[in-house]
PDB file of N, CA and C in Angstrom:
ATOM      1  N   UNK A   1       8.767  60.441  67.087  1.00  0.00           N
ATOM      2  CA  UNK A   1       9.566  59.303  66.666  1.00  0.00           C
ATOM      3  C   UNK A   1      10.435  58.776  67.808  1.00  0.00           C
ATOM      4  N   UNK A   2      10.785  59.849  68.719  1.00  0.00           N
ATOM      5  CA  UNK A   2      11.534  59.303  69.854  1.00  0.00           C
ATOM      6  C   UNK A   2      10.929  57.916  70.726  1.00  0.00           C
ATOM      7  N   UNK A   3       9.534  58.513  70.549  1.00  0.00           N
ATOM      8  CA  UNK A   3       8.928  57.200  71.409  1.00  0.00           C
ATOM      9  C   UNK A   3       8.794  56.223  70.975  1.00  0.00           C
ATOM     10  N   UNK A   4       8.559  55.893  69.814  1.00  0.00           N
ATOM     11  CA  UNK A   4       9.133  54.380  68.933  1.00  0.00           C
ATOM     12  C   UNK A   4      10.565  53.765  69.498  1.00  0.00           C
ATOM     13  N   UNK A   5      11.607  54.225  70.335  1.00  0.00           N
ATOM     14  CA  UNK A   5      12.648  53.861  70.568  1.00  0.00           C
ATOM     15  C   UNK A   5      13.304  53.554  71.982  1.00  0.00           C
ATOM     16  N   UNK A   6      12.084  54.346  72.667  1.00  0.00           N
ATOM     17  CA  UNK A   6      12.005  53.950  73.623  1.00  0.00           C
ATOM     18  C   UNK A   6      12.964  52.887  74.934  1.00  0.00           C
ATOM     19  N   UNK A   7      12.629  51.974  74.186  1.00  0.00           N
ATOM     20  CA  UNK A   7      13.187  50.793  75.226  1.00  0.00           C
ATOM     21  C   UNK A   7      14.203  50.128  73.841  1.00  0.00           C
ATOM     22  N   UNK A   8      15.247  50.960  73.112  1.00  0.00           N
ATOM     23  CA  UNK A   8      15.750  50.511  71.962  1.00  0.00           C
ATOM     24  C   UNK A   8      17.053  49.980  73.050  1.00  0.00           C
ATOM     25  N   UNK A   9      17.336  50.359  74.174  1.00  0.00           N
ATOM     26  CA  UNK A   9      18.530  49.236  75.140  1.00  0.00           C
ATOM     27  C   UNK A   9      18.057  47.898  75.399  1.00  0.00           C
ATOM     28  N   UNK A  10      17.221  47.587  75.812  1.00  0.00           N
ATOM     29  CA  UNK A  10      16.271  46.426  75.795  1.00  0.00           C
ATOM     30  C   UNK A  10      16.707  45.541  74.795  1.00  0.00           C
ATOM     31  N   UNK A  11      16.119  46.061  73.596  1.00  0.00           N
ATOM     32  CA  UNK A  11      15.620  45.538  72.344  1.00  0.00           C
ATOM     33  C   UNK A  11      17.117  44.744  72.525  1.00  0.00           C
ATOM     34  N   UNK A  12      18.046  45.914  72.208  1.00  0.00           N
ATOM     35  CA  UNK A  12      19.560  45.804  71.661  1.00  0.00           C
ATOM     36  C   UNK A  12      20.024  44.358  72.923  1.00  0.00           C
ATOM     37  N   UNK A  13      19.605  44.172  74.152  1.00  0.00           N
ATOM     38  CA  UNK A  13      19.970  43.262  74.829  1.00  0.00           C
ATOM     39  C   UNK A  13      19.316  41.981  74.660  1.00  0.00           C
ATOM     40  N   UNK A  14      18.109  42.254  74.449  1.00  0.00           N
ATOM     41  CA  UNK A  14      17.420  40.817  73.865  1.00  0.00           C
ATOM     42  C   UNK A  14      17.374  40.617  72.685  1.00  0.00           C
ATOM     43  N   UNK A  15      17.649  41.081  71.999  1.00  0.00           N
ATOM     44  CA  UNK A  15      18.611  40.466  70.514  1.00  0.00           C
ATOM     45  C   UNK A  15      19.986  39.679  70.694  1.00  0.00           C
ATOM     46  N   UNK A  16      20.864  40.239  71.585  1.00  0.00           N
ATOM     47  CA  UNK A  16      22.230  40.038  71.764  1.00  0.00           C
ATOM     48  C   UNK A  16      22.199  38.749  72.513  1.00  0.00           C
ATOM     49  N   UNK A  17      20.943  38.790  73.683  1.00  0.00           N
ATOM     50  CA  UNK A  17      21.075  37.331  74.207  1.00  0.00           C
ATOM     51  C   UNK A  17      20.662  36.528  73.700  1.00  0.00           C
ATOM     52  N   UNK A  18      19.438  36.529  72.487  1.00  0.00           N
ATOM     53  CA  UNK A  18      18.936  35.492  71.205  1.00  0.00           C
ATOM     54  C   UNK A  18      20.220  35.032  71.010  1.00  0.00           C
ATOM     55  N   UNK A  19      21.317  35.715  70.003  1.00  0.00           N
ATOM     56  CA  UNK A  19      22.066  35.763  69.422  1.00  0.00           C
ATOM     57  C   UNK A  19      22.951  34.637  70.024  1.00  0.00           C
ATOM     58  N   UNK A  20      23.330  35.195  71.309  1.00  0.00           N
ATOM     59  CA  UNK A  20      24.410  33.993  72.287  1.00  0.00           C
ATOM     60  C   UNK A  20      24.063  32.955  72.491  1.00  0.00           C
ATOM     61  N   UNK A  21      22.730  32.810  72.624  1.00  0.00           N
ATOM     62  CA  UNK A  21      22.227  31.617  72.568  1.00  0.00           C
ATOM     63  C   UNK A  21      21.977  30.704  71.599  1.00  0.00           C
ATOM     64  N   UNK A  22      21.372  31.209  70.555  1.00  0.00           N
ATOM     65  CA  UNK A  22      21.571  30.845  69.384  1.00  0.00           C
ATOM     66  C   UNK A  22      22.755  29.855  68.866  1.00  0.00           C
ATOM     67  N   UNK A  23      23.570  30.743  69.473  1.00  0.00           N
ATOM     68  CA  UNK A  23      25.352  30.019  68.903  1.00  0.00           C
ATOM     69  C   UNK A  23      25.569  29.327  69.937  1.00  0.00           C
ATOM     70  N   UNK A  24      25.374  29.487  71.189  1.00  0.00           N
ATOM     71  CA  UNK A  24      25.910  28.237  72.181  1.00  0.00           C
ATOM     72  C   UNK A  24      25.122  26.714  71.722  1.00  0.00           C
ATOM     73  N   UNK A  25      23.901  26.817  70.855  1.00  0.00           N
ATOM     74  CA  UNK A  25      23.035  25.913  70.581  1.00  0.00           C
ATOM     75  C   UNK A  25      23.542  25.563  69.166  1.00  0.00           C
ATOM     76  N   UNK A  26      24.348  25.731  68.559  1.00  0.00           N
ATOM     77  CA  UNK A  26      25.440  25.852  67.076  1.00  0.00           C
ATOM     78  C   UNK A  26      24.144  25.902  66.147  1.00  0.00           C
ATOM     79  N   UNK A  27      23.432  26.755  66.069  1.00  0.00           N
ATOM     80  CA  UNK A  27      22.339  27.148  65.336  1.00  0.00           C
ATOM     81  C   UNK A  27      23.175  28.120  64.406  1.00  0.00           C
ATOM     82  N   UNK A  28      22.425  28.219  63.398  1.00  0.00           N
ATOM     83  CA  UNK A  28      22.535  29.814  62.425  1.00  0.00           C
ATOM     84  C   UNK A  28      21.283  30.311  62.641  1.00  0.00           C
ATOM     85  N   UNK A  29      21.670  31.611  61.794  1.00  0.00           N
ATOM     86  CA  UNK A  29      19.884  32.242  61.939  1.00  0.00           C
ATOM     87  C   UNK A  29      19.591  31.838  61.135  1.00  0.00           C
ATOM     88  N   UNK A  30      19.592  31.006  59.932  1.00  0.00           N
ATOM     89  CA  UNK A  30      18.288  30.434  59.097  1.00  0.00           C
ATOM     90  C   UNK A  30      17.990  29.252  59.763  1.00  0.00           C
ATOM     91  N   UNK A  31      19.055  28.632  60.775  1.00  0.00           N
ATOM     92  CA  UNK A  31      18.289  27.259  61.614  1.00  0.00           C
ATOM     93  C   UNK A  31      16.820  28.052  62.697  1.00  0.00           C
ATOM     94  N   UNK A  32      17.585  28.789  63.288  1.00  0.00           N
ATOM     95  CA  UNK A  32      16.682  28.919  63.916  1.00  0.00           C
ATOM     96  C   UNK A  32      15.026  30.112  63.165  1.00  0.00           C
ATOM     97  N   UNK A  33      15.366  30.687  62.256  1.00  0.00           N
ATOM     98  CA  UNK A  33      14.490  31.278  61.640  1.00  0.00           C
ATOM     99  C   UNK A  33      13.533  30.176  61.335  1.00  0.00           C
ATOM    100  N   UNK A  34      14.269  29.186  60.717  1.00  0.00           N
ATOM    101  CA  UNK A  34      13.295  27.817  60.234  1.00  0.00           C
ATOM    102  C   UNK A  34      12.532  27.119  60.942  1.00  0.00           C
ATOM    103  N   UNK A  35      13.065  27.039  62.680  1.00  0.00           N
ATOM    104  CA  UNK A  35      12.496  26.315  63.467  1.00  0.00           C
ATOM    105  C   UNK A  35      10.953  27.334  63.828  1.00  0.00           C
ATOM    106  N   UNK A  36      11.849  28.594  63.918  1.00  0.00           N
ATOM    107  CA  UNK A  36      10.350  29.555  64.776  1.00  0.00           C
ATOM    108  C   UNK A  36       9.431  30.185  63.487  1.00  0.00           C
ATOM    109  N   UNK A  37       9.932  29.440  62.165  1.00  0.00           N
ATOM    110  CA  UNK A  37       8.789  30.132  61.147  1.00  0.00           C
ATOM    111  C   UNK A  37       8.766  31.098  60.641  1.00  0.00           C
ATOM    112  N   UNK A  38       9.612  32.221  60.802  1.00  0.00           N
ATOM    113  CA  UNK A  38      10.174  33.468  60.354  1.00  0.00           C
ATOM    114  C   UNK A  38      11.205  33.365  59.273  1.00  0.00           C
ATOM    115  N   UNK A  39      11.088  34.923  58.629  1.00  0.00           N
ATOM    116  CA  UNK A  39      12.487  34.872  57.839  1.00  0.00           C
ATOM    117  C   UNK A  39      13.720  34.755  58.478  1.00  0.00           C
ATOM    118  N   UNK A  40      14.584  34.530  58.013  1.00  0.00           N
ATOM    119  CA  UNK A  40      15.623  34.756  58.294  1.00  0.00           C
ATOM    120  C   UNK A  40      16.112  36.365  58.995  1.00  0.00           C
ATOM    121  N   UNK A  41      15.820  37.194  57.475  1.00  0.00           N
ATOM    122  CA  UNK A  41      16.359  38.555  57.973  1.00  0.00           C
ATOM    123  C   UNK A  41      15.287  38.703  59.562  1.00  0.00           C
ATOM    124  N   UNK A  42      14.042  38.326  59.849  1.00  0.00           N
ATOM    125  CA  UNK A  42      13.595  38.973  60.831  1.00  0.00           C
ATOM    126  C   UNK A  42      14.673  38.632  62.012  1.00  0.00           C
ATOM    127  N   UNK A  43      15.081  37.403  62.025  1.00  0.00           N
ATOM    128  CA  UNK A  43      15.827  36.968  62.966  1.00  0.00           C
ATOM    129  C   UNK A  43      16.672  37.830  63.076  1.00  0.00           C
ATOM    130  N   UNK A  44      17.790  38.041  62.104  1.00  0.00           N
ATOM    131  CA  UNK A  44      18.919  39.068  61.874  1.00  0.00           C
ATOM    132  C   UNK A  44      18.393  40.393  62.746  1.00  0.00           C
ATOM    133  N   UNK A  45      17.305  40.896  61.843  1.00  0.00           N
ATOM    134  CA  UNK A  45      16.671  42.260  62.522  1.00  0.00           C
ATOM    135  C   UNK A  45      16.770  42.263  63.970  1.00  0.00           C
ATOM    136  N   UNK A  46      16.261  40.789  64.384  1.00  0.00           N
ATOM    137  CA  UNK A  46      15.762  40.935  66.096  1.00  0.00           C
ATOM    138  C   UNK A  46      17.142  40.792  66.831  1.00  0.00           C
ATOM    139  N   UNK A  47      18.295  40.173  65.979  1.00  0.00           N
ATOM    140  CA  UNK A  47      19.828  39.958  66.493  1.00  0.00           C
ATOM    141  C   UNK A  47      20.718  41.562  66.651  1.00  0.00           C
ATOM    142  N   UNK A  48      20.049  42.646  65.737  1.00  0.00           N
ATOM    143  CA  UNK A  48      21.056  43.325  65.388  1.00  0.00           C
ATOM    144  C   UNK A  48      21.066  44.291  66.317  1.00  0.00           C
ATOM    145  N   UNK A  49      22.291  44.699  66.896  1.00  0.00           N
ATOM    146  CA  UNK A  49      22.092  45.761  67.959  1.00  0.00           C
ATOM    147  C   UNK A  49      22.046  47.168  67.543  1.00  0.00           C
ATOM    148  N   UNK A  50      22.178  47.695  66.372  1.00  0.00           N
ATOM    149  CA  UNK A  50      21.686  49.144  65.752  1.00  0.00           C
ATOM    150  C   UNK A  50      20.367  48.937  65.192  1.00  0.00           C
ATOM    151  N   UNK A  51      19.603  47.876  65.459  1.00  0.00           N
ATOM    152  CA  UNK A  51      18.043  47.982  64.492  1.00  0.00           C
ATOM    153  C   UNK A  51      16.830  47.582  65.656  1.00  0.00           C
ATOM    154  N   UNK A  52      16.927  48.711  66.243  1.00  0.00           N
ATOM    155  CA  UNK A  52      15.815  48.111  67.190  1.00  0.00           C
ATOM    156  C   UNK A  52      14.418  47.445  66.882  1.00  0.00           C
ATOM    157  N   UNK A  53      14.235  46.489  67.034  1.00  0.00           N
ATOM    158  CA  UNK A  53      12.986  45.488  66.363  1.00  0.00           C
ATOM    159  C   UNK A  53      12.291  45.089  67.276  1.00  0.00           C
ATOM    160  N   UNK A  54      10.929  45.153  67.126  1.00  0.00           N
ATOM    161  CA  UNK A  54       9.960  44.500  68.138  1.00  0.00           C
ATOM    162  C   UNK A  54       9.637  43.288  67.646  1.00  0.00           C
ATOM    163  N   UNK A  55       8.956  42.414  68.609  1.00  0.00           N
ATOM    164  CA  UNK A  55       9.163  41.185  68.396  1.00  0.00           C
ATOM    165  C   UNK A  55       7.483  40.628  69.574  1.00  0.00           C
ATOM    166  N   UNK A  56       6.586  40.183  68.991  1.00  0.00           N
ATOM    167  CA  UNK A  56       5.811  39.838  69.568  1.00  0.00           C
ATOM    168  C   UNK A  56       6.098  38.734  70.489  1.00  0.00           C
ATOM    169  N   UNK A  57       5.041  38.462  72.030  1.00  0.00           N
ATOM    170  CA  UNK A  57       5.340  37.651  72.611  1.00  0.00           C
ATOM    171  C   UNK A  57       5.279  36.240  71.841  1.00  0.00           C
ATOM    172  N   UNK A  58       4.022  35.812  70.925  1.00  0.00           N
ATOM    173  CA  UNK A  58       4.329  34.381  70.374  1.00  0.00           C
ATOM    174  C   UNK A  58       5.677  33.980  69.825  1.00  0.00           C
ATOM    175  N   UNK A  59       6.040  34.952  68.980  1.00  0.00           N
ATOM    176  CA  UNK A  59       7.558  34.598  68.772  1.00  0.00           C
ATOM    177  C   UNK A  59       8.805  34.752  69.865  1.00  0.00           C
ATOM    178  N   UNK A  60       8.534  35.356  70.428  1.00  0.00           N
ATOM    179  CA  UNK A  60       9.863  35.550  71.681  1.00  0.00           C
ATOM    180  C   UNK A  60       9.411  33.624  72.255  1.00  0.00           C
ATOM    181  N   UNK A  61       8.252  33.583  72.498  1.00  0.00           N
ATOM    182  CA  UNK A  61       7.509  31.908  73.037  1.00  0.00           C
ATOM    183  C   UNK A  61       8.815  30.971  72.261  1.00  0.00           C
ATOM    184  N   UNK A  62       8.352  31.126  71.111  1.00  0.00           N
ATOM    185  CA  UNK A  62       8.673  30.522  70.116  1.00  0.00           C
ATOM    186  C   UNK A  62      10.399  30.306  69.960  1.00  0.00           C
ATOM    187  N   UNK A  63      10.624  31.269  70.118  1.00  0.00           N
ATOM    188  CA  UNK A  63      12.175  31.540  69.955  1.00  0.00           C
ATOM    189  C   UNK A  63      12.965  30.662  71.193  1.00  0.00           C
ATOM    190  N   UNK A  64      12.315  31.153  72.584  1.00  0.00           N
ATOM    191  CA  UNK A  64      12.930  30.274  74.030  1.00  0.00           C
ATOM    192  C   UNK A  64      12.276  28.720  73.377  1.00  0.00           C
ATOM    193  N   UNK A  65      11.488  28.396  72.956  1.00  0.00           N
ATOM    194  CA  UNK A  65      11.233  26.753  72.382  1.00  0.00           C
ATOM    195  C   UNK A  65      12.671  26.584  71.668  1.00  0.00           C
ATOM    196  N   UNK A  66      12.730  27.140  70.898  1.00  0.00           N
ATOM    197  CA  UNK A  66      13.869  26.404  69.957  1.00  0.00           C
ATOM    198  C   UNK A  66      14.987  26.486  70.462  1.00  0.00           C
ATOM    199  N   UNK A  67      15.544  27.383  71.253  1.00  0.00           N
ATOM    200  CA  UNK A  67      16.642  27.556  72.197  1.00  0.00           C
ATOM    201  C   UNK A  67      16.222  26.730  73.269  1.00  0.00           C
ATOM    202  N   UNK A  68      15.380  26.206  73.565  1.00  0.00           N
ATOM    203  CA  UNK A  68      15.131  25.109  74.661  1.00  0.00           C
ATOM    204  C   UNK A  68      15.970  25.857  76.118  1.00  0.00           C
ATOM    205  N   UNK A  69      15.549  26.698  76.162  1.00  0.00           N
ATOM    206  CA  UNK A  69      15.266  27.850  77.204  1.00  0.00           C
ATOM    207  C   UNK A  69      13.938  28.409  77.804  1.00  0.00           C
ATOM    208  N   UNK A  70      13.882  28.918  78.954  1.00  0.00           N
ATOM    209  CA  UNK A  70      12.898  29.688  79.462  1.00  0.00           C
ATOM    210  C   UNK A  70      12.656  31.189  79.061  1.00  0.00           C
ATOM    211  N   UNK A  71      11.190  31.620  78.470  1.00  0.00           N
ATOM    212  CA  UNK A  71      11.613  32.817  77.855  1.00  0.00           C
ATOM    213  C   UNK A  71      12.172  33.881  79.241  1.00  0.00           C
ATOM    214  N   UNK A  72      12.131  33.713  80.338  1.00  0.00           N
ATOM    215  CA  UNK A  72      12.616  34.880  80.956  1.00  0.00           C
ATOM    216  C   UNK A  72      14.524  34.740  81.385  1.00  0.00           C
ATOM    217  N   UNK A  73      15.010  33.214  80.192  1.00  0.00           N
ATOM    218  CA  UNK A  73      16.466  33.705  79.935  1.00  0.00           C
ATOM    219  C   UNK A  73      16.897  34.848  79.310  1.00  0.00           C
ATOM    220  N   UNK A  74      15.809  34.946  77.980  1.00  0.00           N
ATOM    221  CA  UNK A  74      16.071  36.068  77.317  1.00  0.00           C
ATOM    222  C   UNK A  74      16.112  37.690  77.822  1.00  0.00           C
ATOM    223  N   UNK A  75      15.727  37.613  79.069  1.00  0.00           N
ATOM    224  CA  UNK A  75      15.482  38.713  79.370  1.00  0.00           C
ATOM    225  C   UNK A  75      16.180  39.040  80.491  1.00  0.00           C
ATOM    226  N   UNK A  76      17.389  38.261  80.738  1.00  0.00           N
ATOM    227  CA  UNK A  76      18.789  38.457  81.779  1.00  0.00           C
ATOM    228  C   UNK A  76      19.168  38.982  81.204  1.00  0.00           C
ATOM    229  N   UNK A  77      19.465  40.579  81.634  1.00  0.00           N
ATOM    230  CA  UNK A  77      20.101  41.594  81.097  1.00  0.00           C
ATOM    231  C   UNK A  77      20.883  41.851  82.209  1.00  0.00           C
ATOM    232  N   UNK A  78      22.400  41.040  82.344  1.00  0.00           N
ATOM    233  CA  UNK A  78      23.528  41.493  83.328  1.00  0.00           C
ATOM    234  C   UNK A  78      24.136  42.661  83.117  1.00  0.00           C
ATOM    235  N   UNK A  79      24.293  43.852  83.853  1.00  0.00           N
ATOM    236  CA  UNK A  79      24.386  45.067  83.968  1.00  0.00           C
ATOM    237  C   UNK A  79      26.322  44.705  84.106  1.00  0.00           C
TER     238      UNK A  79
END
């Protein structure tokens, strides 16, 4: 089970930068759930930093579309 968790710092950072972005864009997560076609809670899931969630590349695609970002913003993880 450990290895399911693996890269759960990751996860927890690219959720957190969805998240910031999200709100700098005055989105909610059902705006943006709505735009990328997902539930809501998945959004939540992929936001939450105790629920490590995987997240396929079409939707991560999907997600930098609606944030009208590049997906490799999401993945500035400033130390």
């Amino acid at each position: 089970m450990a290895e399911k968790y693996k890269h759960q710092e990751k996860y927890t950072r690219l959720g957190l930068n969805i998240a910031y972005r999200r709100k700098l864009k005055g989105m909610t997560q059902l705006d943006l759930a709505e735009a990328v076609n997902i539930s809501r809670t998945h959004i939540s899931n992929i936001e939450a930093p105790n629920v490590p969630t995987s997240v396929s590349l079409e939707t991560l695609f999907d997600i930098a579309d609606a944030l009208d970002v590049s997906v490799d913003v999401l993945f500035r993880f400033n130390d």
